[in-house]
N, C-alpha and C. Protein backbone atom coordinates (compact mmCIF):
# COMPACT_ATOMS: atom_id res chain seq x y z
N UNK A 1 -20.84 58.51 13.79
CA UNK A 1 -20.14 57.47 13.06
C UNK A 1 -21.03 56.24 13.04
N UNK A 2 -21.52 55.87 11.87
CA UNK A 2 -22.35 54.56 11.62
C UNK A 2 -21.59 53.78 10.80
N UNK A 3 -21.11 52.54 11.41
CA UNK A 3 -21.10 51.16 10.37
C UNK A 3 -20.93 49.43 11.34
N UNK A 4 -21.27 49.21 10.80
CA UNK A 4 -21.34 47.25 10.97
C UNK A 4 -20.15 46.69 11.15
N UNK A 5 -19.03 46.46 11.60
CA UNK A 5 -18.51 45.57 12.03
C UNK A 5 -18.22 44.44 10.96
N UNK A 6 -19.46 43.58 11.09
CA UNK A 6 -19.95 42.64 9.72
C UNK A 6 -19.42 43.24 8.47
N UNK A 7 -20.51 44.19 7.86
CA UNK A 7 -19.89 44.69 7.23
C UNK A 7 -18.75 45.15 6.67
N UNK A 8 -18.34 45.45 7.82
CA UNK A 8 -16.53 45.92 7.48
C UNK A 8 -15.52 44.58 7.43
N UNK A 9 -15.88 43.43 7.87
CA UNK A 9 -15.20 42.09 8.07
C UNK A 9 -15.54 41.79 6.25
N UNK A 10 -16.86 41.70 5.15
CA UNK A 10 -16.89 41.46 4.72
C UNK A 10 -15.83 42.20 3.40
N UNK A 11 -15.96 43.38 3.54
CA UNK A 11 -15.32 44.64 2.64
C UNK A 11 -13.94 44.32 2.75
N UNK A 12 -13.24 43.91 3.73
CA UNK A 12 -12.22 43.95 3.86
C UNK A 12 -11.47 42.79 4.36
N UNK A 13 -11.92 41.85 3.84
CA UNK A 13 -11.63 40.35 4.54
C UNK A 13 -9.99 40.19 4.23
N UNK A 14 -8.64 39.53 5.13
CA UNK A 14 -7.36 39.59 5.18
C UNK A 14 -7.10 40.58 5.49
N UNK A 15 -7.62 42.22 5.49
CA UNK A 15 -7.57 43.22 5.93
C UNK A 15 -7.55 43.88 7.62
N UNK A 16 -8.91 42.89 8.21
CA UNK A 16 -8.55 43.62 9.73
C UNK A 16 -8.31 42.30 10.69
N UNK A 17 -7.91 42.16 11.78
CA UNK A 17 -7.54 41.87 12.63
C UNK A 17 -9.21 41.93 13.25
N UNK A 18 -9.41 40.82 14.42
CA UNK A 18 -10.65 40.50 14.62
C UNK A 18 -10.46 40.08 16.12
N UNK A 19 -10.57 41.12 17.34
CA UNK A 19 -10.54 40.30 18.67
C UNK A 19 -11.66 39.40 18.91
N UNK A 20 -10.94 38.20 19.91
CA UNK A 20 -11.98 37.74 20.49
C UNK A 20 -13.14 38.28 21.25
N UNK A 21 -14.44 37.22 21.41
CA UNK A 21 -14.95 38.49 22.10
C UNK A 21 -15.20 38.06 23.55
N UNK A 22 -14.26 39.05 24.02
CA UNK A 22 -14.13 38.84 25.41
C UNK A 22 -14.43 40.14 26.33
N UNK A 23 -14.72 41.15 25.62
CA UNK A 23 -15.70 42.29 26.07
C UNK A 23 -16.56 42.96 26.36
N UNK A 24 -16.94 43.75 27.64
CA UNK A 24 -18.54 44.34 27.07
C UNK A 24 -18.00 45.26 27.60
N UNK A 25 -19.56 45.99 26.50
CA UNK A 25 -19.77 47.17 26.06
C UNK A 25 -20.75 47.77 27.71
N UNK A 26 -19.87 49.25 28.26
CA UNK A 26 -20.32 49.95 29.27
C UNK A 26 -20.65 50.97 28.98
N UNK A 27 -19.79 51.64 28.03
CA UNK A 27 -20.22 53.25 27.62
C UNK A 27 -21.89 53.30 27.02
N UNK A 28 -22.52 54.52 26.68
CA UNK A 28 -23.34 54.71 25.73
C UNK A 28 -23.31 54.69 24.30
N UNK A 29 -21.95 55.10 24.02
CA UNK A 29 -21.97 54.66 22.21
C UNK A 29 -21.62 53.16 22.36
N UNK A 30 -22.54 52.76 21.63
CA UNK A 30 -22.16 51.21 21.11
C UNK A 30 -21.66 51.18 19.94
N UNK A 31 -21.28 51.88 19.25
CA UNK A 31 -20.42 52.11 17.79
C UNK A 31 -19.62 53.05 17.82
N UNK A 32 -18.18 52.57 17.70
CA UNK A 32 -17.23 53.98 17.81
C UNK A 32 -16.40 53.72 16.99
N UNK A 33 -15.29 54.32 17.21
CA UNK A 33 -13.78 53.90 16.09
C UNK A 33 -13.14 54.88 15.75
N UNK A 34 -11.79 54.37 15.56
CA UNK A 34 -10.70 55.77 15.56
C UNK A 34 -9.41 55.07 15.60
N UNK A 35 -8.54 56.08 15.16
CA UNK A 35 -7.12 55.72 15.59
C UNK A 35 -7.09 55.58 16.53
N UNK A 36 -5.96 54.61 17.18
CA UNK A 36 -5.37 54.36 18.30
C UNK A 36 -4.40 54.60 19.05
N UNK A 37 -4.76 54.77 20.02
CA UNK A 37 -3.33 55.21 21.23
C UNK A 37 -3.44 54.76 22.42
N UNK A 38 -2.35 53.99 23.33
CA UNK A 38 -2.18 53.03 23.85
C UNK A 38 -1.25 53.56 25.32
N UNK A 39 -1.57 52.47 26.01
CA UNK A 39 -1.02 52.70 27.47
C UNK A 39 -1.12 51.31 27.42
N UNK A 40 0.27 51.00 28.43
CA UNK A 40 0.72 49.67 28.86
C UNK A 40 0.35 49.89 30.76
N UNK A 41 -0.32 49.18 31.58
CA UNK A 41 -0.22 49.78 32.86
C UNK A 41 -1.15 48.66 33.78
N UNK A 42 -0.52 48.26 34.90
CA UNK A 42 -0.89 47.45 36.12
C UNK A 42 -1.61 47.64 36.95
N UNK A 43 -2.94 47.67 37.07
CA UNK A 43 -3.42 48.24 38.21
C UNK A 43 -3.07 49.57 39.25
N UNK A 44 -2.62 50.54 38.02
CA UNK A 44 -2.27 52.04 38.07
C UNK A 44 -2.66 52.59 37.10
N UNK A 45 -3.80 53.72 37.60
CA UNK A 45 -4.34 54.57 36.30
C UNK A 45 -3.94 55.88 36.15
N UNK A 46 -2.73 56.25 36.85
CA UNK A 46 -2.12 57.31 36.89
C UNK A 46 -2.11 58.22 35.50
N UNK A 47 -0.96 57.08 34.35
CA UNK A 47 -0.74 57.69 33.34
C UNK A 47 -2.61 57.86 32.37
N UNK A 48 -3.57 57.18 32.64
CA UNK A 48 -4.63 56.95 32.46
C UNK A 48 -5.34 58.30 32.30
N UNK A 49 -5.55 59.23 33.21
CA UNK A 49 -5.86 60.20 33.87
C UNK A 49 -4.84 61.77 32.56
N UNK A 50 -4.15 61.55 32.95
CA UNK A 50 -2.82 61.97 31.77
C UNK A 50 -3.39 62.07 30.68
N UNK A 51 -3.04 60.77 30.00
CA UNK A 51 -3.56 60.67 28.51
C UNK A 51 -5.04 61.34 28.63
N UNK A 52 -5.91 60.96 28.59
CA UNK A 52 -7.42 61.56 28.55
C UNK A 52 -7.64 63.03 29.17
N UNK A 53 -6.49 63.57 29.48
CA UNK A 53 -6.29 64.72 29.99
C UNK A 53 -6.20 65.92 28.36
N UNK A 54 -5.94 65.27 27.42
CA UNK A 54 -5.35 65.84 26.26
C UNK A 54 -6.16 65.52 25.09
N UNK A 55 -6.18 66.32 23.95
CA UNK A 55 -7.24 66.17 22.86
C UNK A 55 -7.63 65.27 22.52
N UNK A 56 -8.48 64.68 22.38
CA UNK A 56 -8.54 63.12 21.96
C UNK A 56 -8.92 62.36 20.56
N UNK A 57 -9.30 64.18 19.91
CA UNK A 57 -9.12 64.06 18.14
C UNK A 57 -9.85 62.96 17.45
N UNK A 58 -11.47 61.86 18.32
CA UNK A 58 -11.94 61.00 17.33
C UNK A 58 -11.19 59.98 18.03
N UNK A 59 -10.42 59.66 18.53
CA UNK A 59 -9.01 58.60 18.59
C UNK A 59 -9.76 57.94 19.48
N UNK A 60 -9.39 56.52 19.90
CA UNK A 60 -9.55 55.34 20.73
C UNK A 60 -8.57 55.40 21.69
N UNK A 61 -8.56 55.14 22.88
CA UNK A 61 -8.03 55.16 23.92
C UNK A 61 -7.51 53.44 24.40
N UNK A 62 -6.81 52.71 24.06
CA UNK A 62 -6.43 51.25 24.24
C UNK A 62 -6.03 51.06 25.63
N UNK A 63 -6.05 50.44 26.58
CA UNK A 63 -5.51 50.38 27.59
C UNK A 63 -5.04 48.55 27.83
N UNK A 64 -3.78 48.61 27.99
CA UNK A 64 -3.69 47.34 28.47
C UNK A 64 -3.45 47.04 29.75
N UNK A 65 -4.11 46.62 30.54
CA UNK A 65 -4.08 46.18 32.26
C UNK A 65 -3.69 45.36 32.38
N UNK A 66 -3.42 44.75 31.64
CA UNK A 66 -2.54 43.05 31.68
C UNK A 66 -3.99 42.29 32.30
N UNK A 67 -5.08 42.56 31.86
CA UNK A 67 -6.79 42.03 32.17
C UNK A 67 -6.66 41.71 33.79
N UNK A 68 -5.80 42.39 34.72
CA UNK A 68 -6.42 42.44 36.01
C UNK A 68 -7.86 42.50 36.54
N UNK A 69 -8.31 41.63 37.15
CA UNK A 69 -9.70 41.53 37.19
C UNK A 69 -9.48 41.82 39.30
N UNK A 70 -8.55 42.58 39.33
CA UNK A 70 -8.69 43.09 41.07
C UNK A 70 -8.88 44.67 41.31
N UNK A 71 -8.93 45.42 40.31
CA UNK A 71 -9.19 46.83 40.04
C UNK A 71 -9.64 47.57 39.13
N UNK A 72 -10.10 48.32 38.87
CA UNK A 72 -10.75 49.60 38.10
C UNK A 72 -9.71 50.22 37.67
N UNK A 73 -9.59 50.50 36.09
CA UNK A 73 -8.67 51.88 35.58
C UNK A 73 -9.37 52.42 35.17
N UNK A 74 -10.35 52.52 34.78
CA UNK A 74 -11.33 53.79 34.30
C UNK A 74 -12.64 53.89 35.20
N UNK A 75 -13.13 55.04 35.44
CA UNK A 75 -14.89 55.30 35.94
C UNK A 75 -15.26 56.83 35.25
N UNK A 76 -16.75 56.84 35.73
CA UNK A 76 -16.77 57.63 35.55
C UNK A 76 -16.70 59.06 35.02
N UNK A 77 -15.55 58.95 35.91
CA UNK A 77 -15.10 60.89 35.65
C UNK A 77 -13.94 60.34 34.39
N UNK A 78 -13.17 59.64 34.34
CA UNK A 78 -11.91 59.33 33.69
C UNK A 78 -13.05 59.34 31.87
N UNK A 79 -13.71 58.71 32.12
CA UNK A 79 -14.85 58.55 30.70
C UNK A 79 -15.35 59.81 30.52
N UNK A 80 -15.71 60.29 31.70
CA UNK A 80 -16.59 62.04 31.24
C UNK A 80 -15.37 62.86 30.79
N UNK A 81 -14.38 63.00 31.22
CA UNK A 81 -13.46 63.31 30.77
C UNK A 81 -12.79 63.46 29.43
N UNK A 82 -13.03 62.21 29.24
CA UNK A 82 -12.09 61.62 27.86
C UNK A 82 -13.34 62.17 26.93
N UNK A 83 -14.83 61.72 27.14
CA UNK A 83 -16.28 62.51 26.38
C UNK A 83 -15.85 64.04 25.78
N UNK A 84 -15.40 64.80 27.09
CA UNK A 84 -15.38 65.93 26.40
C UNK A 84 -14.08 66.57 26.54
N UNK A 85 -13.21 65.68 25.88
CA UNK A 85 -11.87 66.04 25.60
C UNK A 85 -11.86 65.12 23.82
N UNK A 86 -12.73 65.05 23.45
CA UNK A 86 -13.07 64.56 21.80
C UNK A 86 -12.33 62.77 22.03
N UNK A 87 -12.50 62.29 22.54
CA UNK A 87 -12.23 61.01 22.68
C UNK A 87 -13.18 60.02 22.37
N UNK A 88 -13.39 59.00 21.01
CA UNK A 88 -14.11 58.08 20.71
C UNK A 88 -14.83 56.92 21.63
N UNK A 89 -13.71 56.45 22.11
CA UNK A 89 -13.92 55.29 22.74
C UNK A 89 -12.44 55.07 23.60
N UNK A 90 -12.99 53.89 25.03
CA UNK A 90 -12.20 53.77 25.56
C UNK A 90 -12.18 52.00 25.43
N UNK A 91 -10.86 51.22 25.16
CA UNK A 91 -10.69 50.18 25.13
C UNK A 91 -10.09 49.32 26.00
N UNK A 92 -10.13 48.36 27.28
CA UNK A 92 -9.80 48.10 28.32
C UNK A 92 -9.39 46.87 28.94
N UNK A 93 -7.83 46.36 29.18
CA UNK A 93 -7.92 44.58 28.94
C UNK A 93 -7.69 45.09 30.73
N UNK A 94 -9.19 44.87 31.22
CA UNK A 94 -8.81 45.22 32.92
C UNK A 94 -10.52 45.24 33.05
N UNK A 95 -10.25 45.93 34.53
CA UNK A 95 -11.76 46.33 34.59
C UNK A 95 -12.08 48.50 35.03
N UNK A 96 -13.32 48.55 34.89
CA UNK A 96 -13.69 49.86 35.04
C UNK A 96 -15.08 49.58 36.17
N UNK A 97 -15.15 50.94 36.60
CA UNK A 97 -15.99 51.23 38.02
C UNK A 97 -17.44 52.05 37.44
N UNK A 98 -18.44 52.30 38.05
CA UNK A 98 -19.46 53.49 37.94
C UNK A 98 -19.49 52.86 36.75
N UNK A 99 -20.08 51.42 36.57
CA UNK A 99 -20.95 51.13 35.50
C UNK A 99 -22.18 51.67 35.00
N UNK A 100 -23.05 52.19 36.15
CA UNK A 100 -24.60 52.59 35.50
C UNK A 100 -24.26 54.19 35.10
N UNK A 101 -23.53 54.81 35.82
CA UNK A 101 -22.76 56.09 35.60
C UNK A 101 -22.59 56.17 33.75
N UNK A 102 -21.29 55.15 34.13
CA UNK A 102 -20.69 54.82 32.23
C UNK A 102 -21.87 54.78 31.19
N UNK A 103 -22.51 54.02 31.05
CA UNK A 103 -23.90 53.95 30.49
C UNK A 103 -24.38 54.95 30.10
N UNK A 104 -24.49 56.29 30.62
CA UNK A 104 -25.26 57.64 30.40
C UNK A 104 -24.07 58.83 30.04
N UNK A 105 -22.92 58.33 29.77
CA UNK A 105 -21.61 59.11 29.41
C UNK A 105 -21.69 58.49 27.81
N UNK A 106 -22.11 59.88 26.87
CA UNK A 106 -21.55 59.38 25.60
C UNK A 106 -19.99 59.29 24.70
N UNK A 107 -19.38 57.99 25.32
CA UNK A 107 -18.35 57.83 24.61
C UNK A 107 -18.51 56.13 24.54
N UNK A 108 -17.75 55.60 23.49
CA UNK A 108 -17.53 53.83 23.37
C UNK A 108 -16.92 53.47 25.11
N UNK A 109 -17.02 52.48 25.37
CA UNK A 109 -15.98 51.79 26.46
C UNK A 109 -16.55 50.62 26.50
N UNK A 110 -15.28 49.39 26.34
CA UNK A 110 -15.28 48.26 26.06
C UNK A 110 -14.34 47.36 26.89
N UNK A 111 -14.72 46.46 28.43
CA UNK A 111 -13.66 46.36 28.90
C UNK A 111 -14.09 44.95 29.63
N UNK A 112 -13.10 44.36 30.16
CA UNK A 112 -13.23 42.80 30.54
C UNK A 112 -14.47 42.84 31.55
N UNK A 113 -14.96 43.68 32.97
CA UNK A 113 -15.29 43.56 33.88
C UNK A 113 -15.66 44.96 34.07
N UNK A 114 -16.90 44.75 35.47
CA UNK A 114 -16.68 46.03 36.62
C UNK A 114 -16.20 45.34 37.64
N UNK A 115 -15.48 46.27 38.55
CA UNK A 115 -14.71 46.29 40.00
C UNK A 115 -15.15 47.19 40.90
N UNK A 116 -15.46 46.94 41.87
CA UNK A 116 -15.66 48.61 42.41
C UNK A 116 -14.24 49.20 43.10
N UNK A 117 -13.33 48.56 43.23
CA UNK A 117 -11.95 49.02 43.93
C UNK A 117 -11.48 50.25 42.78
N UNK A 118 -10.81 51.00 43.23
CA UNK A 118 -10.18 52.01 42.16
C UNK A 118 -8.93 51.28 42.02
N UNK A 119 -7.81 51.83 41.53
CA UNK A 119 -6.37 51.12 41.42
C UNK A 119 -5.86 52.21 42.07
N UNK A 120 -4.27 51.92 42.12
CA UNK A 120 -3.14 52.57 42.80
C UNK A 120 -2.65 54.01 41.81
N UNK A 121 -1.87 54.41 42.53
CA UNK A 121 -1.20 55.89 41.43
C UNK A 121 -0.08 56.33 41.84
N UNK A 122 1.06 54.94 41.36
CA UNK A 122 1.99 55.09 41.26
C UNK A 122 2.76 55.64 40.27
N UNK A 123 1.85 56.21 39.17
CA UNK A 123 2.60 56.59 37.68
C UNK A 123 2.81 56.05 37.11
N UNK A 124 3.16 54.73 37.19
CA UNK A 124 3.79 53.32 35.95
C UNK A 124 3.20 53.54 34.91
N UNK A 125 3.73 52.84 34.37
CA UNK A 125 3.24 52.45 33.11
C UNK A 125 4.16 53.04 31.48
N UNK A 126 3.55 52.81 30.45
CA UNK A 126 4.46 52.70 29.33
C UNK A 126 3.24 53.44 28.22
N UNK A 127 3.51 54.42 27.45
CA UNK A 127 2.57 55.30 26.21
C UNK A 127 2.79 54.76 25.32
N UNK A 128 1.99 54.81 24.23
CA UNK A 128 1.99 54.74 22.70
C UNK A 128 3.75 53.77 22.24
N UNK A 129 2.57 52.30 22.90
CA UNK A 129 3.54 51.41 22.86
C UNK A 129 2.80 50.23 22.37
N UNK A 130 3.09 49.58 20.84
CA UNK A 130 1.90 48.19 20.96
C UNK A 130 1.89 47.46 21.78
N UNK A 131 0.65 46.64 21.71
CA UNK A 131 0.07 46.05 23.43
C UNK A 131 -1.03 45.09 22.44
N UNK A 132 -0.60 44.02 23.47
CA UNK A 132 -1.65 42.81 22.86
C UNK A 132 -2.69 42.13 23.77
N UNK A 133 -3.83 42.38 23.09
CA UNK A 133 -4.74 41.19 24.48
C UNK A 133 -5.84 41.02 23.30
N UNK A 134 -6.76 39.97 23.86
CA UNK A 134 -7.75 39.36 23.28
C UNK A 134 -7.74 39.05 21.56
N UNK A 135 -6.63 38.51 21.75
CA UNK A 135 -5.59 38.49 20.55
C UNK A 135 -5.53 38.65 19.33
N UNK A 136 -5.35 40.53 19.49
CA UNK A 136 -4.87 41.38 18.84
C UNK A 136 -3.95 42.15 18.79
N UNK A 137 -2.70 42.68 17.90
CA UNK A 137 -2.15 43.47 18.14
C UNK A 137 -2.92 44.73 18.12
N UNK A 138 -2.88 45.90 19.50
CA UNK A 138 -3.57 47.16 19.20
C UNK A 138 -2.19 47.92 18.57
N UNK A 139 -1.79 49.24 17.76
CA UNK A 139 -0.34 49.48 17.28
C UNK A 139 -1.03 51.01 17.32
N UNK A 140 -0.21 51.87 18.29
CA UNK A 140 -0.68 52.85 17.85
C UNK A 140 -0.39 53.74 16.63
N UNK A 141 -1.49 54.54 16.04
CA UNK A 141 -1.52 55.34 14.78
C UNK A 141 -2.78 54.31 13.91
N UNK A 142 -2.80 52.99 14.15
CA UNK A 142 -3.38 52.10 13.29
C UNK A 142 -5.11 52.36 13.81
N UNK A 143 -6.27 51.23 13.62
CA UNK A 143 -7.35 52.07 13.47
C UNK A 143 -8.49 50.98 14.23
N UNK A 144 -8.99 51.46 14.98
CA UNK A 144 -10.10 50.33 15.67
C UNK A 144 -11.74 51.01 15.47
N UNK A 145 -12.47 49.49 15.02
CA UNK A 145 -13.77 50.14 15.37
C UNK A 145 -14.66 49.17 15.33
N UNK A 146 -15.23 49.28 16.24
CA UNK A 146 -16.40 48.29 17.45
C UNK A 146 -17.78 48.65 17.28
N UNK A 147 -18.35 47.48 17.41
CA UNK A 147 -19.69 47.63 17.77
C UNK A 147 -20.48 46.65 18.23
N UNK A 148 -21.63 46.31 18.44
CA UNK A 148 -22.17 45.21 18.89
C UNK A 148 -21.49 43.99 18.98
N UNK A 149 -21.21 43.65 17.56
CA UNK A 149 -21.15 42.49 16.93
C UNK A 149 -19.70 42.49 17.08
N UNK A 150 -18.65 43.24 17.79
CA UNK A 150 -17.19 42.96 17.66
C UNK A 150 -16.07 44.35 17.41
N UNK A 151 -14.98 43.82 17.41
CA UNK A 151 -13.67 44.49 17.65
C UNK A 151 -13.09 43.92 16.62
N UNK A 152 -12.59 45.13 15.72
CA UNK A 152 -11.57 45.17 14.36
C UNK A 152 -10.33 46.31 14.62
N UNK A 153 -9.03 46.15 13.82
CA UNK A 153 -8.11 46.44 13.88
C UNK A 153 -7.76 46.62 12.38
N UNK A 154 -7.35 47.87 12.00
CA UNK A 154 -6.54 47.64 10.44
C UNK A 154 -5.41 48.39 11.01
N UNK A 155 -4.78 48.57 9.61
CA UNK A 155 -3.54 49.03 9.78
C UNK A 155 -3.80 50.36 9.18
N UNK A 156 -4.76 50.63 7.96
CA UNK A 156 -5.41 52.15 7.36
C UNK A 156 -6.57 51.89 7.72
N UNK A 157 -6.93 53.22 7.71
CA UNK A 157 -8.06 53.70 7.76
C UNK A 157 -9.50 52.74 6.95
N UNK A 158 -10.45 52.46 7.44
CA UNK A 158 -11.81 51.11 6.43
C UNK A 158 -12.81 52.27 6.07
N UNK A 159 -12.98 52.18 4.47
CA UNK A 159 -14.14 52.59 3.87
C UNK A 159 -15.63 52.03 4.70
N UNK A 160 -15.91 53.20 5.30
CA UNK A 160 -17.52 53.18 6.36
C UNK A 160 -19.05 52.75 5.38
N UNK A 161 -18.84 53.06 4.81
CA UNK A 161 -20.01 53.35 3.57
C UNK A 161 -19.65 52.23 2.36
C-alpha cells in the first residue's frame, strides 16, 4: 500500500479528519491503512490479545488506553501476532514495549510512548466502540491511513492513486 498522507489531505480536503501529531511511528511499515476496529481499555491488554487473535483482513487495530503513559498494551509478540494474522497497523493512545523488537515486525504501529512495564489482565475493556484521542473520532467500519507525515480518518474508503 503506497500513498502520501499530503496527498490524500489535498484530494480530499473537508473529507478526512486529521489527528494531531502526537505519535510515533514503532512498527516497520511506516505507511499503512485500513478500516478500523477499536478497543476501549485501561491499562489491560487482555481484550488486546483477543482481538489480534482473529483475521485482521488489511484492517487497523485502534486502541484507546485513555494515553496511560504507566504501561504497555502492545509488544512484541501482540504485533507479531496481529503481522501474521493480516493486520495493517496497530494504533495506540497508551504506550507499547520491545521497541527495537517492533521495528523489525512488518506491520504499522503508532503509539504515544515506550514503557517497559506490561499492563494487567483483567479482561476490561469495551470492542468496536468509537473512541476519541488526539482529536479524532476513530468509528469503527470507517477508514485510517498514516504515514510519516500524519494520521487521517474518513468515513469511505480515499482514492490512493
Amino acid at each position: 500500500m503506497q500513498f502520501s498522507t499530503a496527498d490524500l489531505c489535498d484530494r480530499n480536503e473537508g473529507a478526512v479528519r486529521i489527528a494531531i501529531p502526537a505519535l510515533r511511528s514503532f512498527g516497520q511499515r511506516r505507511v499503512f491503512g485500513g478500516a478500523i476496529a477499536t478497543l476501549k481499555c485501561f491499562e489491560d491488554n487482555s481484550l488486546v490479545r483477543a482481538a489480534l487473535s482473529g483475521a485482521g483482513a488489511g484492517r487497523v487495530f485502534v486502541i484507546d488506553g485513555g494515553g496511560s503513559l504507566r504501561c504497555a498494551l502492545v509488544g512484541d509478540r501482540l504485533a507479531q501476532l496481529a503481522a501474521g494474522n493480516g493486520w495493517s497497523g496497530i494504533v495506540v493512545n497508551g504506550c507499547v514495549r520491545d521497541s527495537r523488537a517492533l521495528a523489525g515486525i512488518p506491520i504499522g504501529v503508532l503509539a504515544l510512548a515506550a514503557h517497559p512495564l506490561r499492563s494487567v489482565k483483567k479482561g476490561a475493556g469495551e470492542a468496536d466502540v468509537p473512541v476519541r484521542f488526539c482529536g479524532v473520532r476513530f468509528v469503527p467500519g470507517e477508514f485510517l491511513y498514516a504515514d510519516e507525515d500524519g494520521l487521517l480518518v474518513s468515513e469511505a474508503p480515499l482514492q490512493l492513486s
